[in-house]
Each structure stands twice: as structure tokens, then as C-alpha cells.
Protein backbone atom coordinates (compact mmCIF):
# COMPACT_ATOMS: atom_id res chain seq x y z
CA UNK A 1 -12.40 -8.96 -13.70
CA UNK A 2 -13.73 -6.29 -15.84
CA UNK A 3 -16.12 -3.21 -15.08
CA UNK A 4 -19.35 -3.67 -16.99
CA UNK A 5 -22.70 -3.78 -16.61
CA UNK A 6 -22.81 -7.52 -14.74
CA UNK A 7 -20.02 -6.20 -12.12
CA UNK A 8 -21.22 -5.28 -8.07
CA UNK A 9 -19.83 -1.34 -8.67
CA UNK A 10 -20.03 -0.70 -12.97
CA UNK A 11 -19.01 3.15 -12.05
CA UNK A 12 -16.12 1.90 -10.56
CA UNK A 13 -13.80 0.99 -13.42
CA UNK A 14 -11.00 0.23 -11.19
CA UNK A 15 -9.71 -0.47 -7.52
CA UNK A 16 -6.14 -0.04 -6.83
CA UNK A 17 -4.94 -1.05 -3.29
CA UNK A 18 -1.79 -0.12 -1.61
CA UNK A 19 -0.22 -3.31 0.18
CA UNK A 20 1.73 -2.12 3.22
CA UNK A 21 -0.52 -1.54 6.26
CA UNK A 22 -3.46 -1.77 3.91
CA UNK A 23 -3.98 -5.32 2.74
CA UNK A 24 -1.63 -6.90 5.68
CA UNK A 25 -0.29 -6.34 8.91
CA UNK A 26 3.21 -6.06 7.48
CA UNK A 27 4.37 -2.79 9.21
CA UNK A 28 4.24 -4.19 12.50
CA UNK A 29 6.68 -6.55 11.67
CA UNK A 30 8.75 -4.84 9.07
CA UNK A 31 9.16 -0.68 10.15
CA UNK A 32 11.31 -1.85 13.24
CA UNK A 33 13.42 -3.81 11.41
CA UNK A 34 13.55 -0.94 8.90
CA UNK A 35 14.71 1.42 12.04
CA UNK A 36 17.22 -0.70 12.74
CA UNK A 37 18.78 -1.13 9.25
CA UNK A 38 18.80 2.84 8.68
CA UNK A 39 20.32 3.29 12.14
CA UNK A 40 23.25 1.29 10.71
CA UNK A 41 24.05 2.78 8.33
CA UNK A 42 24.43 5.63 10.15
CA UNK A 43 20.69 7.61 10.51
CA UNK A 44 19.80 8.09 13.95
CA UNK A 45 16.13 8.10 13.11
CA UNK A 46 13.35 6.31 15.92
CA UNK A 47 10.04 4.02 15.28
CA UNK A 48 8.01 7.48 16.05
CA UNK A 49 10.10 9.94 13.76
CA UNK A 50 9.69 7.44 10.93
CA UNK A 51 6.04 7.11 11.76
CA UNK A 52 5.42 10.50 11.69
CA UNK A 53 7.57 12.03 9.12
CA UNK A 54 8.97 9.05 6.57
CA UNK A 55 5.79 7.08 6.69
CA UNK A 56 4.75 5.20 3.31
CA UNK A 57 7.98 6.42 1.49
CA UNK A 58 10.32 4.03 0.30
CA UNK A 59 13.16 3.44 -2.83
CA UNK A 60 14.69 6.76 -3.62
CA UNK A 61 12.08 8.92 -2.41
CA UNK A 62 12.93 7.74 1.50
CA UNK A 63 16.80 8.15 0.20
CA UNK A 64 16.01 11.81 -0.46
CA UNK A 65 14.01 12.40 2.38
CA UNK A 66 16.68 10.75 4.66
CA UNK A 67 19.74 13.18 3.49
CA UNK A 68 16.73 16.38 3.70
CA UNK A 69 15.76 15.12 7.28
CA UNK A 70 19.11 13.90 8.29
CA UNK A 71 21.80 15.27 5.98
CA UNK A 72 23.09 11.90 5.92
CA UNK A 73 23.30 9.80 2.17
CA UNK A 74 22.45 6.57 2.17
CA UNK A 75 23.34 3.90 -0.19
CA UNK A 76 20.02 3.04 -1.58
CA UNK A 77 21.37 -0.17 -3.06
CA UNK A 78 23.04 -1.50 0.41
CA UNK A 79 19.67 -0.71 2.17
CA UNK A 80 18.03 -2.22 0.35
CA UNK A 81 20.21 -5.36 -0.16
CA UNK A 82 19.92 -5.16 3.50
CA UNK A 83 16.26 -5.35 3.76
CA UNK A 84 15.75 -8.27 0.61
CA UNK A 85 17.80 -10.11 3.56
CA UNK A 86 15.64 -9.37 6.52
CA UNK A 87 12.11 -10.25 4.97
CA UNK A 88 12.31 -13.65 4.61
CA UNK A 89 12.88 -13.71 8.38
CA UNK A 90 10.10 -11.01 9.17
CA UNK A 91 7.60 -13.06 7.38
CA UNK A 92 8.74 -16.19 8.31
CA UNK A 93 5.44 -17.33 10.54
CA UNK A 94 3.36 -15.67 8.13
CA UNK A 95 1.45 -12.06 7.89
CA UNK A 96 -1.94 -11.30 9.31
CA UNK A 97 -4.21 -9.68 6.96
CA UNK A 98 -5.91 -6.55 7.97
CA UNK A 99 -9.03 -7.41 9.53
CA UNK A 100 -12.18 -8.24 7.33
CA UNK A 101 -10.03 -7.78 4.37
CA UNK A 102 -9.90 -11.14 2.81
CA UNK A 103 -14.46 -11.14 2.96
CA UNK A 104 -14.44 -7.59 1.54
CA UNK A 105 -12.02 -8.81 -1.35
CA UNK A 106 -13.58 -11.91 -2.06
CA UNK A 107 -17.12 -9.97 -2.06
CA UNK A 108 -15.98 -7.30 -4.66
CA UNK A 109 -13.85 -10.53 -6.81
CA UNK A 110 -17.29 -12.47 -6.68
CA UNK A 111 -18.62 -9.36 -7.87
CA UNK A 112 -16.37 -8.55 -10.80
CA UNK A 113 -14.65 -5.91 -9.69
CA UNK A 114 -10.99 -5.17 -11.34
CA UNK A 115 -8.71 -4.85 -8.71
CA UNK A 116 -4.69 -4.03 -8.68
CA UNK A 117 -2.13 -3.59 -6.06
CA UNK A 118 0.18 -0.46 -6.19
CA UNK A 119 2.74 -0.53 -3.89
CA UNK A 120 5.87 0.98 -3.21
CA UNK A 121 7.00 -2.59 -2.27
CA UNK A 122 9.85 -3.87 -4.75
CA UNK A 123 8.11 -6.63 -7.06
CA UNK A 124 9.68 -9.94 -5.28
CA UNK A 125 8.06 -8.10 -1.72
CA UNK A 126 5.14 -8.36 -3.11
CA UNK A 127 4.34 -11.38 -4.77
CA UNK A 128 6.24 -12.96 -1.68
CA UNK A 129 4.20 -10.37 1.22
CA UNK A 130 0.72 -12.26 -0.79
CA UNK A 131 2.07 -15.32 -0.44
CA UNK A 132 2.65 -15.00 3.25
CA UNK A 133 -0.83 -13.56 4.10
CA UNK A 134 -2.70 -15.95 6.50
CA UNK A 135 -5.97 -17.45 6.40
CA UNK A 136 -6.42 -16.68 2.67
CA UNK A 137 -6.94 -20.43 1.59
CA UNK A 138 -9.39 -20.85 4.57
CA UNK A 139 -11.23 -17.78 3.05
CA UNK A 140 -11.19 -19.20 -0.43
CA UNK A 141 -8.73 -16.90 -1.74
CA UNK A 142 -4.92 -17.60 -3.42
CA UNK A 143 -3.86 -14.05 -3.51
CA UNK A 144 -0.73 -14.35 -5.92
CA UNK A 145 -2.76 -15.95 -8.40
CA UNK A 146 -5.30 -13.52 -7.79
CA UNK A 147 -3.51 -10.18 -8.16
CA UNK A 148 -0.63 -12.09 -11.25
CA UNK A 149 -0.47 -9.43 -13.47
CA UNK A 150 -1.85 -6.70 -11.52
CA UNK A 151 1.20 -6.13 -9.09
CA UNK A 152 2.43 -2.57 -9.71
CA UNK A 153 5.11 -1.74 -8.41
CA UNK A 154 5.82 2.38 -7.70
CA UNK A 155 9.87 2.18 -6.87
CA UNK A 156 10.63 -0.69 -9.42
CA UNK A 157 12.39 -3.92 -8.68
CA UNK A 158 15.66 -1.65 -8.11
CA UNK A 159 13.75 0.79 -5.84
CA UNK A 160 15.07 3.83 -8.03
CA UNK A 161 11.30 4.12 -9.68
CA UNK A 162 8.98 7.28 -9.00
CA UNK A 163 7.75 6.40 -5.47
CA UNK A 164 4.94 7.39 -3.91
CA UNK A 165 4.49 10.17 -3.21
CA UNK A 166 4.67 10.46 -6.57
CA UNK A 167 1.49 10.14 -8.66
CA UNK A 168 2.98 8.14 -11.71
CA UNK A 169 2.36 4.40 -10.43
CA UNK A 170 -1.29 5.69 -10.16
CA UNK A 171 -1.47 7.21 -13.55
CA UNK A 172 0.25 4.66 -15.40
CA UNK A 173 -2.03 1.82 -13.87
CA UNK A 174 -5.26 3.69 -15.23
CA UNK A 175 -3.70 3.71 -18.47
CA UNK A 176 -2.82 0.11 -18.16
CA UNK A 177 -6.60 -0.46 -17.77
CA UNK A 178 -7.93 2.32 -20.02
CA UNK A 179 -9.30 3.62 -17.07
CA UNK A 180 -10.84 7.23 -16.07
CA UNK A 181 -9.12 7.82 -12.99
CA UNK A 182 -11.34 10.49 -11.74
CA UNK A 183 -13.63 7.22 -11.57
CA UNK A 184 -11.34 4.59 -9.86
CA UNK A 185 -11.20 3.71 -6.47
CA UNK A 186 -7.68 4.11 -3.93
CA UNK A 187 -6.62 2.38 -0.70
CA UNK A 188 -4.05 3.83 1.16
CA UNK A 189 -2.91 4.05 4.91
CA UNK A 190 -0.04 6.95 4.94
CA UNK A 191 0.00 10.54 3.82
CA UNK A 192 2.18 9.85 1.26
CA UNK A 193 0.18 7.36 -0.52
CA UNK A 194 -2.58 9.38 -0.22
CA UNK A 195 -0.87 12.17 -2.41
CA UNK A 196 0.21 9.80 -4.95
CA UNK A 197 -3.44 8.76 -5.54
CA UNK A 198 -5.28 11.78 -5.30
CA UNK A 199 -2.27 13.51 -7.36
CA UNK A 200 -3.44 10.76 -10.07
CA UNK A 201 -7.18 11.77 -9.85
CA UNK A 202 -8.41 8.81 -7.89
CA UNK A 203 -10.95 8.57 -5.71
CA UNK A 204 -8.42 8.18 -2.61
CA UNK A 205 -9.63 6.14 0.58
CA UNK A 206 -7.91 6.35 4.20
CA UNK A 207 -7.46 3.60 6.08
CA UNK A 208 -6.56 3.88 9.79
CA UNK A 209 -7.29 0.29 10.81
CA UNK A 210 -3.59 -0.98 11.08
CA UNK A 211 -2.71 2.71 11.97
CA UNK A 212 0.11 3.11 14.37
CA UNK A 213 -1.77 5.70 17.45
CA UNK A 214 -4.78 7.47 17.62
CA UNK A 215 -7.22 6.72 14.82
CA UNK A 216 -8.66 9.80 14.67
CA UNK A 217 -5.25 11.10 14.47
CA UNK A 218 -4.04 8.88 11.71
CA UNK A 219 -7.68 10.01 9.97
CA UNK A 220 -7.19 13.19 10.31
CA UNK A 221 -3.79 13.30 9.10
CA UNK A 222 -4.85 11.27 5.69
CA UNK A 223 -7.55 13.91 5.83
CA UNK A 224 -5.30 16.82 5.16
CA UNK A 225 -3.00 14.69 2.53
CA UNK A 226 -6.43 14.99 0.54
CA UNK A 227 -8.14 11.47 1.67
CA UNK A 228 -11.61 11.94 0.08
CA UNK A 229 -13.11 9.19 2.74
CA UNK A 230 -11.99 7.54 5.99
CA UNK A 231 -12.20 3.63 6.46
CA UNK A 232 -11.54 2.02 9.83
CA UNK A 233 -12.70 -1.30 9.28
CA UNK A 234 -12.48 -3.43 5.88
CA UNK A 235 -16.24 -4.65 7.28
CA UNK A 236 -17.43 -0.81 5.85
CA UNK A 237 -15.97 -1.27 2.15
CA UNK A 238 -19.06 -2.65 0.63
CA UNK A 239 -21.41 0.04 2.17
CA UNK A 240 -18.52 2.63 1.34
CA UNK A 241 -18.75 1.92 -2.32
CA UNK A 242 -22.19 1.83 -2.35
CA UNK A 243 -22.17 5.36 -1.25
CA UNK A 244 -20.05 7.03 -4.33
């Protein structure tokens, strides 16, 4: 998968996709569960307020914004020993995959496209979250084997990495792939994301199709985090790409 002159997009030199509410339905499952394990430990946060205000964060960067929000510190090792536990049993029937995602990543693979992940997602989340995405082999896709060694993860396997928002995972994938930034191509579905790509130079673009409320709502706030396009629907990828 290499951008040259035979690929579908050769301006594009790169296309890095957060995971999380992006690629798969995970959040539906996951973010309550998350609730749950930060209430005890002490945080009396809700669904809504971490919708709205701790959104895409994750490692030490929701630590910090926990004891800012809350005044409370959290262990970031127990939570997250904590949530390694739970996902198994999340995912244990499987994760949808946003819709039309699976066609509009086998279009742009078909097409030569380099693609990544960048996620805020430990390693093991990831490969495993892949692995548990339904109706990829019906699709004609394997998803781990696609995306082995192009996993990057932003909080590191002990979640105390530069997290989103930070823009590092960004700019150290586009060096991995000796890649203008300025020219590659973001996914993202929170705020925070949003500023890590766009803080990295990327062409950032929101996605409000597994968006918890309002769409235009969720658009609007990827809007102000500096979301250079809205997508609702993976079905509009192709034609969005075609447009840059």
C-alpha cells in the first residue's frame, strides 16, 4: 500500500484512522462500562459529562483531566488493569463496524491507498477491537492482517504515552511513512482527536455517524476543534476524497 502514481488518491500520501467510534461501534459498548469503572474508584462522573467533556481522551491525558475536572487522582495503572479485564466481556459477541466502513476501506485498499490506525487504544485493544469487528470476512476483509504493522498506538501499551489530544502519535506516524502531513488524510469522531490531527498538520475529517446526540451538534462541535470536513456516512468517503 504505497502512494504513487497507480494508487485511487496519489495526493494523498497517507490515511490515518482513529479506531474508537470511527472504524467500530465500540463506544456503545465500552464508555458505560468506562463510567462505571471511574465511578469506583471514586469519580462521580455520568455517561453525558464524559460525553461532553472527557470524550476521546484516554491513558494519562483522561488521568489529568479527571483530577482538573474532579480533583480526584486516579491510579492510572488500576484503571486501567480494570478495563484490560472488562473488554474481553464487552466484545464478547463481537463489534459492529460503523456503517459502510468495511466497502469504503476495501475500495481505497483495492485502490492502493496506505492506510494506518492511530488510536489512543492500548496496543492489545486494538489488534483485539479488529479482530472482533463483524462482517469483515463476509466483506472480504481480515482487518488485523490488514492494518499488522500500522497499529499506532497514542498512550502506549502502558497508557502513560502522549495521548491525544496531543499531536505526537500524528507526527510521528508521518515520519514513519516519510509522509507530508499537510498532505495526509485524518479520521476522527471527538474533539480531542480532532486537535491531535490538525495539531500534526493533517487534513482532519469529522465523523458524526456513531456520534452520541444531535449530529449537527457533534459536527459542529468537531467543527470548532478545527475539523476541516464533516462525514456522516462512510458511503461519502470516496466522493470526499475526490473533492481535496
Amino acid at each position: 500500500m504505497t502512494s504513487d502514481d497507480t494508487t485511487l488518491f496519489p495526493h494523498i500520501p497517507l490515511i490515518a484512522f482513529d479506531l474508537d467510534g470511527t472504524l467500530a461501534n465500540t463506544e456503545a459498548l465500552s464508555l458505560p462500562s468506562a463510567v462505571e469503572t471511574m465511578r469506583s474508584l471514586g469519580v462521580p462522573v455520568t455517561l453525558d459529562y464524559w460525553y461532553e467533556h472527557l470524550h476521546g481522551r484516554s491513558g494519562q491525558s483522561l488521568i489529568d483531566a479527571i483530577r482538573d475536572q474532579f480533583g480526584i487522582e486516579v491510579d492510572l495503572k488500576e484503571f486501567l488493569r480494570r478495563r484490560a479485564e472488562m473488554v474481553p466481556i464487552m466484545f464478547e459477541n463481537g463489534v459492529e463496524p460503523a456503517p459502510g466502513m468495511l466497502q469504503a476501506l476495501r475500495n481505497l485498499v483495492v485502490g492502493g491507498q496506505q492506510v494506518c490506525i492511530c488510536s489512543n487504544s492500548t496496543p492489545a485493544r486494538i489488534a483485539f477491537t479488529l479482530e472482533k469487528i463483524t462482517g469483515q470476512h463476509s466483506a472480504g476483509m481480515n482487518l488485523p492482517h490488514l492494518f499488522e504493522g500500522h497499529m499506532y498506538s497514542a498512550s502506549g501499551a502502558d497508557g502513560s504515552g502522549k495521548a491525544k489530544p496531543a499531536p505526537d502519535v500524528y507526527m510521528n506516524t508521518a515520519v514513519r511513512y516519510k509522509a507530508d502531513p499537510t498532505r495526509c488524510v485524518a479520521v476522527e469522531d471527538s474533539p480531542v482527536g480532532v486537535a491531535s490531527a490538525v495539531g500534526a498538520g493533517f487534513i482532519c475529517v469529522g465523523y458524526t455517524g456513531l456520534g452520541h446526540g444531535d449530529k449537527n451538534d457533534v459536527a459542529e462541535s468537531l467543527k470548532q476543534a478545527g475539523a476541516h470536513h464533516i462525514l456522516h456516512h462512510w458511503d461519502d468517503f470516496i466522493p470526499l476524497l475526490k473533492s481535496l
